[in-house]
Protein backbone atom coordinates (compact mmCIF):
# COMPACT_ATOMS: atom_id res chain seq x y z
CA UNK A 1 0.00 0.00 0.00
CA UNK A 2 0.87 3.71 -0.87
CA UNK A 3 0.13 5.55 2.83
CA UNK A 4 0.73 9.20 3.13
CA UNK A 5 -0.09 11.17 6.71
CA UNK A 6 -0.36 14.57 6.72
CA UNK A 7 -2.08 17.23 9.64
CA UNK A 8 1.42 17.12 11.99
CA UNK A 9 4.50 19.23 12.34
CA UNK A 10 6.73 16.11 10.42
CA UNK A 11 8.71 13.97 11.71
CA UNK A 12 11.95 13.03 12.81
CA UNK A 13 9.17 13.38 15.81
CA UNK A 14 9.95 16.75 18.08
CA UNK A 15 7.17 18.13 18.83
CA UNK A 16 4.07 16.05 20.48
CA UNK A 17 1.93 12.81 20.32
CA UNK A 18 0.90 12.82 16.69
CA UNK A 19 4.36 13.52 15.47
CA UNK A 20 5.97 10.51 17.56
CA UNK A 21 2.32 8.31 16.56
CA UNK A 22 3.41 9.15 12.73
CA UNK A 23 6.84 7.87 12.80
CA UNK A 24 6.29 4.83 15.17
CA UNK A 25 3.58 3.75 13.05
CA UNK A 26 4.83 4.73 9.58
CA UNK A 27 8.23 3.26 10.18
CA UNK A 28 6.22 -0.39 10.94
CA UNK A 29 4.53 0.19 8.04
CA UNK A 30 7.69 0.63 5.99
CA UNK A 31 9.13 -2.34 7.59
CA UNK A 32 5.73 -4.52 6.46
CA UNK A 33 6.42 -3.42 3.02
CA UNK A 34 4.84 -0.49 2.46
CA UNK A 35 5.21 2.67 1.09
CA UNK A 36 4.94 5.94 3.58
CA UNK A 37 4.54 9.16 3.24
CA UNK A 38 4.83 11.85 5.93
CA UNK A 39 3.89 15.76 5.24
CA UNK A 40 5.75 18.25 7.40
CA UNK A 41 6.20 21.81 8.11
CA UNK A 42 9.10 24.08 6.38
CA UNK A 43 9.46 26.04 9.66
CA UNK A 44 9.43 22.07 11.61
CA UNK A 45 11.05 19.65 9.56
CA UNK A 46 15.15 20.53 8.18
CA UNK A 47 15.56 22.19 4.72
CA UNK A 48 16.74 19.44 2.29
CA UNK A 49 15.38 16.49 4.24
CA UNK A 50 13.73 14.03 1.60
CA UNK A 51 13.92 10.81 3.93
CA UNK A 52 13.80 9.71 7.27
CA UNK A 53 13.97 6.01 8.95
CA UNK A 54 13.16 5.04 4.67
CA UNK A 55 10.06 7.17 4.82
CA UNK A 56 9.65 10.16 2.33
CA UNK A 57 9.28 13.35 3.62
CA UNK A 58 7.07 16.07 1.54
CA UNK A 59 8.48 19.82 3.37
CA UNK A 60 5.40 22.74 2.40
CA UNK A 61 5.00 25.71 4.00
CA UNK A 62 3.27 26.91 7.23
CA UNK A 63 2.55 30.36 8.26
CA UNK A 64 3.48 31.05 11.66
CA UNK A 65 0.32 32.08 13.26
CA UNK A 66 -1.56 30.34 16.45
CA UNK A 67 -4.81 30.08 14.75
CA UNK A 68 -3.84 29.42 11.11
CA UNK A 69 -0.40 27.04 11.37
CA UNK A 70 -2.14 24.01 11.31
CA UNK A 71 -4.99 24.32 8.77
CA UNK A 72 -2.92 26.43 5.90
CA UNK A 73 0.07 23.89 6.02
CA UNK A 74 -2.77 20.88 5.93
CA UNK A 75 -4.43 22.39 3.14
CA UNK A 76 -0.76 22.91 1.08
CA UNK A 77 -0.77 19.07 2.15
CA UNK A 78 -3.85 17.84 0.92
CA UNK A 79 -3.75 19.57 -2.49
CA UNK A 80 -0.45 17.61 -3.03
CA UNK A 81 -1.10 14.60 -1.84
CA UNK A 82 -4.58 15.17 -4.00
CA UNK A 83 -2.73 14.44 -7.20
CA UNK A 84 -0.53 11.82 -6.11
CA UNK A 85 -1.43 8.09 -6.21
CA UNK A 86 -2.04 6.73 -2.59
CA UNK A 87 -4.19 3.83 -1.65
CA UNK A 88 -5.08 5.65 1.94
CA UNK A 89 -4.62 9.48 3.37
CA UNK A 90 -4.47 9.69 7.43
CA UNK A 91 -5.20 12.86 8.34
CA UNK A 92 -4.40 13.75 11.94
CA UNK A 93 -6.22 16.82 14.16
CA UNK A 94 -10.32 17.55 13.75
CA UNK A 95 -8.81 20.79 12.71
CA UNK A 96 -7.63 19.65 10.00
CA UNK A 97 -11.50 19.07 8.41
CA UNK A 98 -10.67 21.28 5.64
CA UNK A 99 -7.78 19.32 3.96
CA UNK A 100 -10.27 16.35 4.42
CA UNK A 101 -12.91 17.69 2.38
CA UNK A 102 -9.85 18.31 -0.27
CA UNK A 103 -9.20 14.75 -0.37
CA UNK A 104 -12.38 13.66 -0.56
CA UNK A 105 -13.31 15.76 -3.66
CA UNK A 106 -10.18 14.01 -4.68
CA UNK A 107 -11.86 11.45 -4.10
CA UNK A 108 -9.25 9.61 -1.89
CA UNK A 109 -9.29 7.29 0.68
CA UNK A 110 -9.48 9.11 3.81
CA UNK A 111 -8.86 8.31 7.57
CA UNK A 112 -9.27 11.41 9.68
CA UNK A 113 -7.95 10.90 13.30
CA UNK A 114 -9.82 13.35 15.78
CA UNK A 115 -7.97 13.83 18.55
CA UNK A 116 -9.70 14.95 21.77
CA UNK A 117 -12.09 17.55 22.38
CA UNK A 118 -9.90 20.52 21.57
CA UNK A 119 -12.81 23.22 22.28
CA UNK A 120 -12.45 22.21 25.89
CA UNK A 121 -9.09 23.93 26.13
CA UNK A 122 -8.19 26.84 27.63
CA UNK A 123 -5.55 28.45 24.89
CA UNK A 124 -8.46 28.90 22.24
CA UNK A 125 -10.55 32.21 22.23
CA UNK A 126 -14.30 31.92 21.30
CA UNK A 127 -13.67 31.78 17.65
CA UNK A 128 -10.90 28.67 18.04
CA UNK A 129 -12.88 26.90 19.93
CA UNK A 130 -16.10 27.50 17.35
CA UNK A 131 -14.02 26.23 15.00
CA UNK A 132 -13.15 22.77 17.17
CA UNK A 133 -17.13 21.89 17.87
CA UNK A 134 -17.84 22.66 13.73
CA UNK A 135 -14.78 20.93 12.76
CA UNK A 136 -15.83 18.08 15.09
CA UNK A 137 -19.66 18.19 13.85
CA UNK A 138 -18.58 18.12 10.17
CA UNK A 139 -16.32 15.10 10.96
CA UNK A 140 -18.77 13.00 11.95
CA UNK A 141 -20.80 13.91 9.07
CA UNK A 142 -18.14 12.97 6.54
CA UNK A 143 -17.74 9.43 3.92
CA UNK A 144 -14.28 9.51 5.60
CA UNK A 145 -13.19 6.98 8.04
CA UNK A 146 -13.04 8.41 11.69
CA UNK A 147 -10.91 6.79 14.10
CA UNK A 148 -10.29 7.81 17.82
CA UNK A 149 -7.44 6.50 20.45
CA UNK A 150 -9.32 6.65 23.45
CA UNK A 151 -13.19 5.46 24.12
CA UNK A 152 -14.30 8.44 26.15
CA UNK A 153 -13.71 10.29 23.08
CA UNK A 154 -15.27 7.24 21.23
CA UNK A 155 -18.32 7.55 23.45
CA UNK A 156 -18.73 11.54 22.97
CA UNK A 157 -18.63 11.35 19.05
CA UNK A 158 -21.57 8.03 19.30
CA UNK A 159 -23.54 10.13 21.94
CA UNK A 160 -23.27 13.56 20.24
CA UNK A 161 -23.48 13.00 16.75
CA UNK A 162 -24.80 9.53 16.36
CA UNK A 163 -21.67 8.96 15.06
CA UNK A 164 -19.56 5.42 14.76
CA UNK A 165 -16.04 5.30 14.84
CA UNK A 166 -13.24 2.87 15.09
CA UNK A 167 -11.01 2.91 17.95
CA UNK A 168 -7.42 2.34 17.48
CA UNK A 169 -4.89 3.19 21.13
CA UNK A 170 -1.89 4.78 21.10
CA UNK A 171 0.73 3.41 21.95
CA UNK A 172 4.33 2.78 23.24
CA UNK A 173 8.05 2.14 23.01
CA UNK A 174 8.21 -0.99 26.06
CA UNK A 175 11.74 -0.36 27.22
CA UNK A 176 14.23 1.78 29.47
CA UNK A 177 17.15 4.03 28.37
CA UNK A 178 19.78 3.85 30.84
CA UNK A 179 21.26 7.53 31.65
CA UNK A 180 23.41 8.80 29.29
CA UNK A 181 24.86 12.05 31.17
CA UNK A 182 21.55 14.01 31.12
CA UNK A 183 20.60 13.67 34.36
CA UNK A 184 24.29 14.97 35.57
CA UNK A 185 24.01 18.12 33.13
CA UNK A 186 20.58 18.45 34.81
CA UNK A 187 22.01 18.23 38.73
CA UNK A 188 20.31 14.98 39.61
CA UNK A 189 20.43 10.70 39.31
CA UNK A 190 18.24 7.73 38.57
CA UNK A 191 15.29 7.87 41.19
CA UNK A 192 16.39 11.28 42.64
CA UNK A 193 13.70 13.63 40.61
CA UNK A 194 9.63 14.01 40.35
CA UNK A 195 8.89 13.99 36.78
CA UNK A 196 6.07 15.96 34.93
CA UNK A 197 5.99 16.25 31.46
CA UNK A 198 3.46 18.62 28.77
CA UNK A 199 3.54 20.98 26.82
CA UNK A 200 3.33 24.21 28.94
CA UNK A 201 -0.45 25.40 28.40
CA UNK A 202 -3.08 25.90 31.11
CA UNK A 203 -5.17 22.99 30.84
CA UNK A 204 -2.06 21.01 31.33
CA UNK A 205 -1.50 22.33 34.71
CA UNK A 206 2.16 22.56 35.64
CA UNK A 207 0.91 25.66 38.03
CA UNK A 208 -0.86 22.61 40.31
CA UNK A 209 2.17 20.40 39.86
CA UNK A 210 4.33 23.29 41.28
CA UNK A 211 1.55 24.33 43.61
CA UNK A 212 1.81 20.77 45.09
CA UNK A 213 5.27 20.19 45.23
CA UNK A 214 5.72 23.04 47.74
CA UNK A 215 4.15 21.38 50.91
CA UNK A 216 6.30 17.99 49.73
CA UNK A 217 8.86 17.32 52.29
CA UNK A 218 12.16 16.28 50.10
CA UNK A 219 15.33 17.55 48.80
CA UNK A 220 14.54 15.83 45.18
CA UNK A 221 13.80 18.30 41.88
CA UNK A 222 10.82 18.27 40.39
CA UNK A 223 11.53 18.42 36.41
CA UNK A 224 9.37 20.31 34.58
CA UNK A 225 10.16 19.43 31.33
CA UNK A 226 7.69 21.16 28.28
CA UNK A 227 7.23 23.69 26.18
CA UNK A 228 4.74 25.70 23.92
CA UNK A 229 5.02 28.22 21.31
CA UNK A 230 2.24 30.61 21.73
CA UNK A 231 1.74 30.47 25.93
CA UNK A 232 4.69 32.67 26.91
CA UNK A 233 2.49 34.81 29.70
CA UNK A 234 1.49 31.76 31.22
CA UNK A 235 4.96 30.11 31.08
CA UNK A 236 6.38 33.21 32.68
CA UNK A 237 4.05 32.77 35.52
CA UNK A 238 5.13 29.20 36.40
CA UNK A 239 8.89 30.71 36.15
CA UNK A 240 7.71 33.06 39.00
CA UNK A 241 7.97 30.41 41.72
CA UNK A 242 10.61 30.76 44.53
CA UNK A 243 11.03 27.27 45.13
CA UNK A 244 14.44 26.29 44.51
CA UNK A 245 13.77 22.49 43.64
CA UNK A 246 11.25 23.48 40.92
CA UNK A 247 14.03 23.34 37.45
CA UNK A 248 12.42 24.07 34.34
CA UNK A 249 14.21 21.79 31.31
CA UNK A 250 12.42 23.56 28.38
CA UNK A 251 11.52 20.72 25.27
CA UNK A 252 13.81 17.56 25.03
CA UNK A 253 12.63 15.07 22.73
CA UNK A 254 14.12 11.73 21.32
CA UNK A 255 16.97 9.83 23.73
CA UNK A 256 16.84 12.91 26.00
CA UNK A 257 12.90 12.34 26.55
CA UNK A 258 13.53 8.45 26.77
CA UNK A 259 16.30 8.63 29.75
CA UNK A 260 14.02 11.15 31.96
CA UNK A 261 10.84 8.47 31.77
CA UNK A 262 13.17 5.86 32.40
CA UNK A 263 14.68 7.17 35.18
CA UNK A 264 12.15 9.48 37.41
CA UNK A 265 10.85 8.03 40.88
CA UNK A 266 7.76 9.09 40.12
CA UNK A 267 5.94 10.71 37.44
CA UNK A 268 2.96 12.88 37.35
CA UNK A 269 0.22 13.35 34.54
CA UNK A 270 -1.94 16.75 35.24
CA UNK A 271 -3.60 17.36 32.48
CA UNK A 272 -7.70 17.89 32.36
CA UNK A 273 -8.87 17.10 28.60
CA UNK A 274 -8.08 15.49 25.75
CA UNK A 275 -8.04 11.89 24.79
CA UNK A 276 -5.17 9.30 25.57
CA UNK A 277 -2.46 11.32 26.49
CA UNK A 278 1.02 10.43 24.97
CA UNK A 279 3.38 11.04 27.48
CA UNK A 280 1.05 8.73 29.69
CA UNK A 281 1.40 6.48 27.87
CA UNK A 282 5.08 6.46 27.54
CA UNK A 283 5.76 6.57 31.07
CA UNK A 284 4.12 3.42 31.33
CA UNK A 285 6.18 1.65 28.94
CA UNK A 286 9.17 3.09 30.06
CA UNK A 287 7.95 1.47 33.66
CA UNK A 288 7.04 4.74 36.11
CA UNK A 289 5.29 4.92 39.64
CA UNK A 290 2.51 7.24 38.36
CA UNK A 291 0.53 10.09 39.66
CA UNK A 292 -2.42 11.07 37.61
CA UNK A 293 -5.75 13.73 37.62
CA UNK A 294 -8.21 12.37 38.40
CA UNK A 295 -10.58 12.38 35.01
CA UNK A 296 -12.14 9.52 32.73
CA UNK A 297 -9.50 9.76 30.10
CA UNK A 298 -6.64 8.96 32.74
CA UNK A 299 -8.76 6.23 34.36
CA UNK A 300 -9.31 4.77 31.22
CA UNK A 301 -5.70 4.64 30.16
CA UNK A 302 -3.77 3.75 33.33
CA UNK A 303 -6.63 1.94 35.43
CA UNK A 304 -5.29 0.38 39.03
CA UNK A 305 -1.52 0.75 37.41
CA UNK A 306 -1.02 3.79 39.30
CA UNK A 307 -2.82 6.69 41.76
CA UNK A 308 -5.26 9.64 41.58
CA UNK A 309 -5.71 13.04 42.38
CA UNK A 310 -8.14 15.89 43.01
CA UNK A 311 -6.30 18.97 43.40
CA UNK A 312 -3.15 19.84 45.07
CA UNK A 313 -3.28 18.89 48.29
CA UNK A 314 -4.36 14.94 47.11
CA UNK A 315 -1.61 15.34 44.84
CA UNK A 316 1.21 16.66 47.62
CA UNK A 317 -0.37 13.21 49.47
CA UNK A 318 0.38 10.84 46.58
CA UNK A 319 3.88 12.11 45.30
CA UNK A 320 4.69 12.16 49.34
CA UNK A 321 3.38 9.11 49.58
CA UNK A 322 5.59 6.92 46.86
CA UNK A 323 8.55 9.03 48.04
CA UNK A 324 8.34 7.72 51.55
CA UNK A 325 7.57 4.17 50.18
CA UNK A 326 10.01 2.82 47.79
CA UNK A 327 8.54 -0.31 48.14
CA UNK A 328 5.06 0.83 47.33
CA UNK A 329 6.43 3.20 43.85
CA UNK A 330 8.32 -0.14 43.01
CA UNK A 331 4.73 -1.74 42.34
CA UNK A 332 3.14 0.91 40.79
CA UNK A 333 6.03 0.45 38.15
CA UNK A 334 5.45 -3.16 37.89
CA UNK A 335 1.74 -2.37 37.31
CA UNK A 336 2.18 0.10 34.77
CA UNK A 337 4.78 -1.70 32.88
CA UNK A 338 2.47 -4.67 32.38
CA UNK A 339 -0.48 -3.04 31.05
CA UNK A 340 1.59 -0.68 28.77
CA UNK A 341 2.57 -4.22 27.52
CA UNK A 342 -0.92 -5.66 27.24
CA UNK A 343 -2.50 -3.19 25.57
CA UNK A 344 -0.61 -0.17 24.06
CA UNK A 345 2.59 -1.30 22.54
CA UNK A 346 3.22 -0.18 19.52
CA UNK A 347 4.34 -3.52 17.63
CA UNK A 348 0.39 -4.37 18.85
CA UNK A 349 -1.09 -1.10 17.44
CA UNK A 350 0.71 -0.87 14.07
CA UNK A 351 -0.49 -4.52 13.47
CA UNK A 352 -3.98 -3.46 14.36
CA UNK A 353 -3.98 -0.58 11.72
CA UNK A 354 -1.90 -2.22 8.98
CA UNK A 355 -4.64 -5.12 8.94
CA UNK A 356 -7.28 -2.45 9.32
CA UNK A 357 -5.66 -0.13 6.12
CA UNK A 358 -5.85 -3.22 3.81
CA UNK A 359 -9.40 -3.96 4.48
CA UNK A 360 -10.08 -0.43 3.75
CA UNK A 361 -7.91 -0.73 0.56
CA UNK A 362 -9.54 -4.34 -0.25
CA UNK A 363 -6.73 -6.02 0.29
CA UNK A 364 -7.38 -8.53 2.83
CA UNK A 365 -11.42 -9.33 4.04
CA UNK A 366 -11.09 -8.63 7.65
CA UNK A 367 -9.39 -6.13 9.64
CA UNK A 368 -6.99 -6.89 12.58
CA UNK A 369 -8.40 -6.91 15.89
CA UNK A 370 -7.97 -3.68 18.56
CA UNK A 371 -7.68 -5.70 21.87
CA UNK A 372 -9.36 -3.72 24.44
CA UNK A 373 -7.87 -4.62 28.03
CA UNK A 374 -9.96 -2.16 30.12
């Protein structure tokens, strides 16, 4: 098959989830024999890069502009790959509705993967988040294929719009990268720093994270290890703390990103909406005692593998708690490892979509099987 994904930043993955879920994937794919494509930005992906990991990269432009970014470079995308001779088009972001409707006057083969409900966060004014609910209304009105990686989200799409889609996780690396000098640079060791890990935007709540931390009783760092491109105010703010153990890391992405999940004591997932979360998910693999809001999407991802919180004080209690009880985080590692291995690794995942793409294609007569371990 001729597969070409387009609606992300590119790839070699530096960015966020769908970046890292295009490369995993596509580089699986490539392995299984087929052909990938991967659309990136000019101002993301290197000048002059044409492959990567044996998939071809297509570099168009992207305005640099909060609300536009996204949907012009997505359109640039979908009017090439429009005229280009590929069995199936993944599409990645409800944002990215416009491209679709490209395609599908094309008349392509089109898999549009929503993402979580983006209205529900806090960086979008009234008009971005108008957008989200039409772009998400249109989607599930659409002859295109609409998949979703977490069943909340699956739920919300059947309940609101009477719309079915097919859920497909996502997933994870299931190893450990021993430290390779970053945790010196950064002042600490293996199991001698609380991790937390977004991009840094309100709704992913770094402010409670640091908020918590304070009444904590330990000499260990908390990392704080994110970034965002349009949220300076608010990443000014969480600069503004005065406690010395608080170190902000800014972005760090491939082996960087691999040796801080494989090394924290305990991690901790704050954020309020959105689907499955990837750096959840990761931590998982990578084997981490786990701290986590308390909402469906979390629940539904890390189940009894690891603990809950309702605001800061419950958190201060659980990060206290598996720092005082070695013992205790040593399980909650265990547990997380194992069902990152049962049900989101990515060798698992990319088998489930490469036997659902040839069913679309009519190459095979039934798709693969999602397991679904909840």
């Amino acid at each position: 098959m001729k597969i070409a994904f387009l609606g992300i930043r590119g790839i070699p993955a530096n960015y966020g989830g769908f970046e890292t879920f295009a490369e995993q994937l596509g580089r699986r794919l490539l392995a299984d024999g087929h052909e990938v494509t991967v659309y990136g930005r000019s101002n993301s992906v290197a000048a002059g890069l044409r492959t990567y990991l044996g998939m071809r990269i297509v570099r168009l432009p992207a305005p640099r502009s909060k609300y536009l970014e996204t949907v012009v470079h997505s359109l640039f995308a979908a009017a090439h790959a429009a005229v280009r001779r590929y069995d199936l088009v993944y599409v990645c972001n409800s944002a990215n509705v416009p491209a679709v409707l490209v395609l599908l006057l094309a008349r392509k083969r089109v898999v549009l993967n929503v993402d979580g409900l983006e209205w529900q966060r806090a960086k979008w004014n009234r008009v971005g988040r108008a957008y989200y609910r039409a772009c998400a209304w249109l989607a599930a009105r659409l002859p295109a294929h609409v998949v979703t990686d977490a069943r909340v989200i699956q739920a919300y799409y059947q309940r609101a719009y009477g719309r079915r889609t097919d859920y497909f996780p996502y997933g994870t690396e299931l190893s450990t990268t021993a430290d390779d000098g970053l945790l010196k640079e950064l002042g600490t060791a293996p199991r001698q720093y609380i991790l937390f890990v977004s991009r840094l935007e309100p709704e992913n709540n770094a402010h409670v994270v640091i908020e918590a931390f304070k009444s904590v009783r330990t000499n260990l760092p908390l990392l704080i290890v994110g970034d965002a491109p349009y949220a300076s105010d608010y990443i000014a703010s969480l600069h503004q703390t005065d406690d010395p153990r608080v170190r902000f890391t800014g972005a760090i992405y491939g082996s960087g990103y691999r040796v801080l999940q494989s090394n924290a004591l305990v991690y901790v997932q704050a954020t309020e909406v959105g689907g499955t979360h990837p750096a959840l998910v990761e931590a998982m693999g990578a084997g981490n005692a786990i701290v986590a809001n308390d909402v469906p999407e979390h629940h539904e991802t890390l189940a009894d593998a690891g603990l809950y919180y309702r605001g800061p004080d419950q958190l201060a209690d659980c990060m206290q708690g598996l720092i005082d009880d070695p013992e205790r985080a040593e399980g909650f590692r265990a547990a997380a490892r194992a069902r990152a291995e049962s049900t989101y690794s990515w060798d698992a995942v990319a088998s489930a979509y490469e036997g659902w793409f040839r069913s679309l294609v009519g190459k095979t007569a039934q798709p693969a099987p999602v397991e679904d371990h909840r």
